[in-house]
N, C-alpha and C. Protein backbone atom coordinates (compact mmCIF):
# COMPACT_ATOMS: atom_id res chain seq x y z
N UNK A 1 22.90 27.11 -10.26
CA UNK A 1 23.29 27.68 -8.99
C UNK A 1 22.96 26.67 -7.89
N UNK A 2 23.98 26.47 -7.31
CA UNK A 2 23.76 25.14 -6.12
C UNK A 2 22.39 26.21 -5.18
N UNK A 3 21.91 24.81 -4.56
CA UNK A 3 20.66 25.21 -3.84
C UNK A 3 19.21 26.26 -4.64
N UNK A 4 19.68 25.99 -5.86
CA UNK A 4 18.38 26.83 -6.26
C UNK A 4 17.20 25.36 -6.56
N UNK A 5 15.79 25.98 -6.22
CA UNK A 5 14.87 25.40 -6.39
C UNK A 5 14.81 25.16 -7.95
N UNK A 6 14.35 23.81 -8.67
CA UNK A 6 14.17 23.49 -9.53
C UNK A 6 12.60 24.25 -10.13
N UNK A 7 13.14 25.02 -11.58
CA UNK A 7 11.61 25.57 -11.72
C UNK A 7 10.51 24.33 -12.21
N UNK A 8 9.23 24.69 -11.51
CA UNK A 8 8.88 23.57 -11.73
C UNK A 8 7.70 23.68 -12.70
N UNK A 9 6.61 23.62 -13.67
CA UNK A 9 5.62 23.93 -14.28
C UNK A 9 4.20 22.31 -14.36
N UNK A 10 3.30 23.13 -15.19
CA UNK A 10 2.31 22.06 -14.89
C UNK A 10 2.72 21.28 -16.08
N UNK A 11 4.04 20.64 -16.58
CA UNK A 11 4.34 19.42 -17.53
C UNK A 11 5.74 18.83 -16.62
N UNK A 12 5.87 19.51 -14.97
CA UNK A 12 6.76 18.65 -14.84
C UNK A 12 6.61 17.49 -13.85
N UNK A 13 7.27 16.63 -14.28
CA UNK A 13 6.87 15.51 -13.10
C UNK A 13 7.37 15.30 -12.18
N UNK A 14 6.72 14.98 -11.25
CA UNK A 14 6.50 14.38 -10.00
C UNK A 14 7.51 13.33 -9.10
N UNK A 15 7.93 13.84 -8.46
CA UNK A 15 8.67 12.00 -7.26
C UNK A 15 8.41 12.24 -5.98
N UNK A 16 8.74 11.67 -4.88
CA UNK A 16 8.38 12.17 -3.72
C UNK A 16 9.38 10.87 -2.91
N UNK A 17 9.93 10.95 -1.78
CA UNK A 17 9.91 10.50 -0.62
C UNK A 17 8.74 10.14 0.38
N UNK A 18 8.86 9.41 0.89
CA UNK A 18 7.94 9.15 2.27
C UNK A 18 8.63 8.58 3.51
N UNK A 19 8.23 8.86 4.76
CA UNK A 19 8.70 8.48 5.45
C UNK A 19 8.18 9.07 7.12
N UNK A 20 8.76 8.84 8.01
CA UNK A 20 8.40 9.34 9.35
C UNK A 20 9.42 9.21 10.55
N UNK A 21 10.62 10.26 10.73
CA UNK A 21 10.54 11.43 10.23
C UNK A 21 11.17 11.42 8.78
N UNK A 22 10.64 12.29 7.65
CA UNK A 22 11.31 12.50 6.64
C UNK A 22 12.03 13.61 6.21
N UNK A 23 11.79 14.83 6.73
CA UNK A 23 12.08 16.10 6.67
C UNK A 23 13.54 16.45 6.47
N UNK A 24 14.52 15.87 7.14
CA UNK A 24 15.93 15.61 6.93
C UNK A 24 16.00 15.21 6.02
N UNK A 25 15.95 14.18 5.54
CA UNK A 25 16.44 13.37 4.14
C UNK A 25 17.13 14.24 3.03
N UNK A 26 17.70 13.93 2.73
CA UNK A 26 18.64 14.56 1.39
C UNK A 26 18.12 13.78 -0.09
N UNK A 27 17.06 12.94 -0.03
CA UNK A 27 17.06 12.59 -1.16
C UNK A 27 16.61 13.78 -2.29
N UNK A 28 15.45 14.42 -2.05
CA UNK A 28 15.47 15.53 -2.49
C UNK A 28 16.27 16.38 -3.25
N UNK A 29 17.22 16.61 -2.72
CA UNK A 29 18.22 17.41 -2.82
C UNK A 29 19.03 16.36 -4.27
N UNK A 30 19.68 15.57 -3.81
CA UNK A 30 20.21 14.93 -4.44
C UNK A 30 19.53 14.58 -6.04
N UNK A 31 18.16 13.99 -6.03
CA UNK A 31 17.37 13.78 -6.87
C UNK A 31 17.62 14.88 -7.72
N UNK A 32 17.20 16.22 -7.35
CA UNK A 32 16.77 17.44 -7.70
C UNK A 32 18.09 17.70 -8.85
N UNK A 33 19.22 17.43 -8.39
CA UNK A 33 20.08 17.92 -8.61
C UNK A 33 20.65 16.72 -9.93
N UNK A 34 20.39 15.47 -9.74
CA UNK A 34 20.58 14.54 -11.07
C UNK A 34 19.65 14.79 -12.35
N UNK A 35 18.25 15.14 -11.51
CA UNK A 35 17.37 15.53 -12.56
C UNK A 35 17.66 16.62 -13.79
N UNK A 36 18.69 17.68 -12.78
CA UNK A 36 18.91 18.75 -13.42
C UNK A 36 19.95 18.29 -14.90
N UNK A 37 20.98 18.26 -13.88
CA UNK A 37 22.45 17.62 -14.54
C UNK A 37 21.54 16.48 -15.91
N UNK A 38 20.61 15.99 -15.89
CA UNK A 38 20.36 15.11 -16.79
C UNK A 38 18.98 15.93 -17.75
N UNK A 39 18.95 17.17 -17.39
CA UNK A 39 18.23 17.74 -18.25
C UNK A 39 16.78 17.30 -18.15
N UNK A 40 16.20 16.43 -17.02
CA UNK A 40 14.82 15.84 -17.17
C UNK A 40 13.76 17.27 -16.36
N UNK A 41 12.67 16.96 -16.95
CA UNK A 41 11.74 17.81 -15.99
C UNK A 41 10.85 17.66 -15.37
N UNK A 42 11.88 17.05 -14.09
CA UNK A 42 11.21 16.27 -12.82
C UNK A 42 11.65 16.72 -11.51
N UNK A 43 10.76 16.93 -10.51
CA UNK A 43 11.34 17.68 -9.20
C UNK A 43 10.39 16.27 -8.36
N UNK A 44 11.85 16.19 -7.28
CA UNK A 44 11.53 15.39 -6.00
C UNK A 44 11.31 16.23 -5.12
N UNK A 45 10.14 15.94 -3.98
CA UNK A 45 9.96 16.66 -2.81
C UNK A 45 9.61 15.31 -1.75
N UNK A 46 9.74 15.79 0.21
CA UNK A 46 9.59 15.05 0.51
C UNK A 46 8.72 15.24 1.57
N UNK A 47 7.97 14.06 1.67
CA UNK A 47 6.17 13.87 2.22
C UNK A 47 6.20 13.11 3.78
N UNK A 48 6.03 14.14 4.59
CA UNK A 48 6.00 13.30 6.13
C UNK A 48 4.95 12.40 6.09
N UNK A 49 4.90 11.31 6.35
CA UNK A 49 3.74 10.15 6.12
C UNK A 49 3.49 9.71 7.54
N UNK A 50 2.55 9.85 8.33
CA UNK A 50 2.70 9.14 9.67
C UNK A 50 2.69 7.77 9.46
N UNK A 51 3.22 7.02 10.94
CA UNK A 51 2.82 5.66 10.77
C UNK A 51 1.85 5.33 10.74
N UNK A 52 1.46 3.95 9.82
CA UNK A 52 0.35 3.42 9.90
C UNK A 52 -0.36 4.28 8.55
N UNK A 53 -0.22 5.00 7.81
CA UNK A 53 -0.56 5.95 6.63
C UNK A 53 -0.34 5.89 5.23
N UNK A 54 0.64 4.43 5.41
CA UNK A 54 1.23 3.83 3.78
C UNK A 54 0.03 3.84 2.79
N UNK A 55 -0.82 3.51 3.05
CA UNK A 55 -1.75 3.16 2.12
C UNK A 55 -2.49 3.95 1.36
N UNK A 56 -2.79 4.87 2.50
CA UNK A 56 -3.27 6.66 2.36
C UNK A 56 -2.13 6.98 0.94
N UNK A 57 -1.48 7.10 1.78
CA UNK A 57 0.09 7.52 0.17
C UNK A 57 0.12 6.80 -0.79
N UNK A 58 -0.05 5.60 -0.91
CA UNK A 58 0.03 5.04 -2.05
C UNK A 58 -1.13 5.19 -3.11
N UNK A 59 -2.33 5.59 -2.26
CA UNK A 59 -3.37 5.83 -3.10
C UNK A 59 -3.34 7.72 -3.52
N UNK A 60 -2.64 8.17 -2.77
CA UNK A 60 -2.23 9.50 -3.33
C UNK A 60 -1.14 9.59 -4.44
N UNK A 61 -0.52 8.36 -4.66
CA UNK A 61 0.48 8.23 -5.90
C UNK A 61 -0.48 7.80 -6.89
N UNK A 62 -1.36 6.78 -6.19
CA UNK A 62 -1.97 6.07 -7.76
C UNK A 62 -2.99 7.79 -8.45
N UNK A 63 -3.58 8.21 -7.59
CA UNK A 63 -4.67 9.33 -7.76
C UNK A 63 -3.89 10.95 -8.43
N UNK A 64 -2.40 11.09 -8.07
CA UNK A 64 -1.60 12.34 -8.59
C UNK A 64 -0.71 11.84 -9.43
N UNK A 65 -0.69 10.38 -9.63
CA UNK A 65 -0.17 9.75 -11.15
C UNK A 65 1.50 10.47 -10.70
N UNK A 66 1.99 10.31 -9.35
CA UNK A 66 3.09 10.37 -8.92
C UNK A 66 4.08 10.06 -10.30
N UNK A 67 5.24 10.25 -10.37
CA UNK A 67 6.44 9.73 -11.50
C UNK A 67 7.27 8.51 -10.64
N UNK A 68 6.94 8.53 -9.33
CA UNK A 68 7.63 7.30 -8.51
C UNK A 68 7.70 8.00 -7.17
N UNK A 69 8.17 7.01 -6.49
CA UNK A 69 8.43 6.75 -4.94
C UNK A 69 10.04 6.14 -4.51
N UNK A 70 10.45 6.98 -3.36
CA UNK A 70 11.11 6.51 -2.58
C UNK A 70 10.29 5.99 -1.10
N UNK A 71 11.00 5.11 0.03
CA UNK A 71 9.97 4.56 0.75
C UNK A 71 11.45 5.00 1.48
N UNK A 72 11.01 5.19 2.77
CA UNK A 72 11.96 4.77 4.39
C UNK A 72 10.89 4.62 5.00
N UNK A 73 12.05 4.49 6.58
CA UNK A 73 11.16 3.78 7.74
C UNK A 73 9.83 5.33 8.05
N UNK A 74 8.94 4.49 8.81
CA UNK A 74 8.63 3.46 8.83
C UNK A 74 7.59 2.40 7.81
N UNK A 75 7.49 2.53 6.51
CA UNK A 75 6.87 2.37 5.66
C UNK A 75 7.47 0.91 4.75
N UNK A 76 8.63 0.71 4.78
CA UNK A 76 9.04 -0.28 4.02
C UNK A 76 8.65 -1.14 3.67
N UNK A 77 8.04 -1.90 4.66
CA UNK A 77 6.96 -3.20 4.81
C UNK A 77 5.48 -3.05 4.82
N UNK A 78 5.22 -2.21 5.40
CA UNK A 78 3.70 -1.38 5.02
C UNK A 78 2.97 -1.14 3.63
N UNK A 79 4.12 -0.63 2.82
CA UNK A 79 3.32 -0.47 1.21
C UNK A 79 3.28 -1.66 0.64
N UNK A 80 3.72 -2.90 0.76
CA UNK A 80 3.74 -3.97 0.02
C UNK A 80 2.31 -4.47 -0.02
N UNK A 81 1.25 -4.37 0.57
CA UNK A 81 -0.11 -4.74 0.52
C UNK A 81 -0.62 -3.88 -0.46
N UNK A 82 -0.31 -2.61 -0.83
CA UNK A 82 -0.79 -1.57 -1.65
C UNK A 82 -0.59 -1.32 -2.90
N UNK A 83 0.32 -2.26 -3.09
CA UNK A 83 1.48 -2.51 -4.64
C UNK A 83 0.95 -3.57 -5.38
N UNK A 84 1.11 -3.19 -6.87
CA UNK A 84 0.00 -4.63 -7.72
C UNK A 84 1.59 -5.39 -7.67
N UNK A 85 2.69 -5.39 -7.56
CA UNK A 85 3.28 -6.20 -7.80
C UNK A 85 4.73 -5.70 -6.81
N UNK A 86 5.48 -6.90 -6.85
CA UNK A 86 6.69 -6.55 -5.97
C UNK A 86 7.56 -7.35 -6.56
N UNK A 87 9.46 -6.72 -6.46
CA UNK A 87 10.09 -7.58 -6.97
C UNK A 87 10.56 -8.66 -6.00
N UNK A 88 11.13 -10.15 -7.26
CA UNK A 88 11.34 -11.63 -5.77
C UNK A 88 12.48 -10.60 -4.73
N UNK A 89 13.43 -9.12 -4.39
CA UNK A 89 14.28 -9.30 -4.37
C UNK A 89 13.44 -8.51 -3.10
N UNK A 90 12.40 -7.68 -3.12
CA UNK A 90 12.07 -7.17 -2.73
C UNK A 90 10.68 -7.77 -1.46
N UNK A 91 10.16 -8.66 -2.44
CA UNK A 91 9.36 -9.89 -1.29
C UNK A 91 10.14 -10.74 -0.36
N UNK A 92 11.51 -11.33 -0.49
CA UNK A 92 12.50 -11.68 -0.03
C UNK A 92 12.97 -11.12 1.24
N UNK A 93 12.90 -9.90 0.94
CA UNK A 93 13.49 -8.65 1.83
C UNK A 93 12.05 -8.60 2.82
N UNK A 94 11.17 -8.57 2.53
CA UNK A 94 9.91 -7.63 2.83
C UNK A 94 10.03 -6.44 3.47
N UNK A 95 10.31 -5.76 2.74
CA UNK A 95 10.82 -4.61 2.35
C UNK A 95 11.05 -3.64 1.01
N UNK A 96 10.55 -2.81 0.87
CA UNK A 96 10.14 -1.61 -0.42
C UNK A 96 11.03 -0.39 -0.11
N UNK A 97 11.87 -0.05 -0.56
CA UNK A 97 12.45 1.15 -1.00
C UNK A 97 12.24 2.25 -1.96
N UNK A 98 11.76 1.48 -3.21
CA UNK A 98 11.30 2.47 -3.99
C UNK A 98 10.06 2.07 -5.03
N UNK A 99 9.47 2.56 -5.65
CA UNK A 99 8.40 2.06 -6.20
C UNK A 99 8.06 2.81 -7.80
N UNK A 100 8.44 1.90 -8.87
CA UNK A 100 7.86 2.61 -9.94
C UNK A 100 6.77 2.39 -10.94
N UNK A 101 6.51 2.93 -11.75
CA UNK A 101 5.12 2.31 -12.68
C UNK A 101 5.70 1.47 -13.65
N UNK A 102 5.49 0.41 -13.93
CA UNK A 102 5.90 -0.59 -14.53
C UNK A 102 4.47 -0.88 -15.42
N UNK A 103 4.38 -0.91 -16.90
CA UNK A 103 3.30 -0.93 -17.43
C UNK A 103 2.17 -0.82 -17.27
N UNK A 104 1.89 0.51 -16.24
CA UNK A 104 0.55 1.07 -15.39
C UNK A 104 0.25 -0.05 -13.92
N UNK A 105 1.11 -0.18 -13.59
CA UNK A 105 1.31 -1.17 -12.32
C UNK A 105 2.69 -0.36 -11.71
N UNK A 106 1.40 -0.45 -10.54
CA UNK A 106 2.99 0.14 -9.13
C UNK A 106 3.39 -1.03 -8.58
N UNK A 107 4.96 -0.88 -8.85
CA UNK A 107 5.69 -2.52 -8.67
C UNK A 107 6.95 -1.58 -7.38
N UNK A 108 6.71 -2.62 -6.67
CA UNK A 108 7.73 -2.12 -5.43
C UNK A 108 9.26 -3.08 -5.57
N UNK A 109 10.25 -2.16 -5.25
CA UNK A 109 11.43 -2.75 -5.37
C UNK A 109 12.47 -2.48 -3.98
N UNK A 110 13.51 -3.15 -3.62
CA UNK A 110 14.54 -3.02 -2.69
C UNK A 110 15.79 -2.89 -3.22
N UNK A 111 16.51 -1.83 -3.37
CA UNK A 111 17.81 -1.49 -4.06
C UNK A 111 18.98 -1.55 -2.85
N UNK A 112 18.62 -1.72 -1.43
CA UNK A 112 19.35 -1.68 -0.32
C UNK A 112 20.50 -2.63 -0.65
N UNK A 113 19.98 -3.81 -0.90
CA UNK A 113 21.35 -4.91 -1.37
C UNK A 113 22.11 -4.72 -2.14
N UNK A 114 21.84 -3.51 -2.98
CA UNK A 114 22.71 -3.70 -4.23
C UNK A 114 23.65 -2.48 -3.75
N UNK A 115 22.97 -1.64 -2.84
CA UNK A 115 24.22 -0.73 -2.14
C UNK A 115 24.96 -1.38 -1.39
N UNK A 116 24.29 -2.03 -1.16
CA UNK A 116 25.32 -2.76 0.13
C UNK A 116 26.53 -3.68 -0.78
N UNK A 117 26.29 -4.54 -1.82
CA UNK A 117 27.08 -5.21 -2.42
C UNK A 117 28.23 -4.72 -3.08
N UNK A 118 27.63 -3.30 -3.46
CA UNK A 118 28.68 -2.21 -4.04
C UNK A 118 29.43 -1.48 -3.21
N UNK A 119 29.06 -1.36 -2.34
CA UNK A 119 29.91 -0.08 -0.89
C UNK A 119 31.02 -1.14 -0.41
């Protein structure tokens, strides 16, 4: 049923947004809704982060063993100090969009170019 909340239990995992303001964002939504369609049991929600607070969050991903991260403004450049690793595409950029666990390492990445190359 469009717009129904994903049920969620204590084996499902975790994603989140961040950002400031984030409350609008549709990633959520969208997420929620691939997760479904793909049968996984994972719910995105999204986390107002003030500025200046990246770090705070990132240690709330490492500590709730988050399933990943999306990043917007104003945070993009902010989490890269907080990340054991970053990609060249993404140090390049300096700039983080999204962030996943990569063999128990939070590795930050920039997927912006590759929308852009495709659109």
């Amino acid at each position: 049923m469009p717009g129904r909340a994903p049920s969620i239990t204590g084996s499902t995992r975790l994603a989140a947004v961040i950002g400031s303001p984030v409350r609008h964002s549709r990633s959520p939504s969208l997420a929620n809704a691939a997760f479904g369609a793909a049968g996984l049991d994972w719910a995105m929600v999204a986390f107002e982060v003030a500025e200046g607070r990246a770090g705070e969050a990132l240690l709330a991903v490492r500590a709730l063993d988050l399933g990943g991260l999306m990043v917007t403004m104003p945070h993009k450049a902010a989490v890269i100090p907080h990340l054991d690793e970053v990609t060249p595409t993404a140090a390049a950029l300096g700039a983080v969009n999204s962030i996943s666990w990569v063999e128990g390492a939070l590795v930050g990445h920039n997927t912006d170019g590759h929308g852009l190359v495709r659109s």
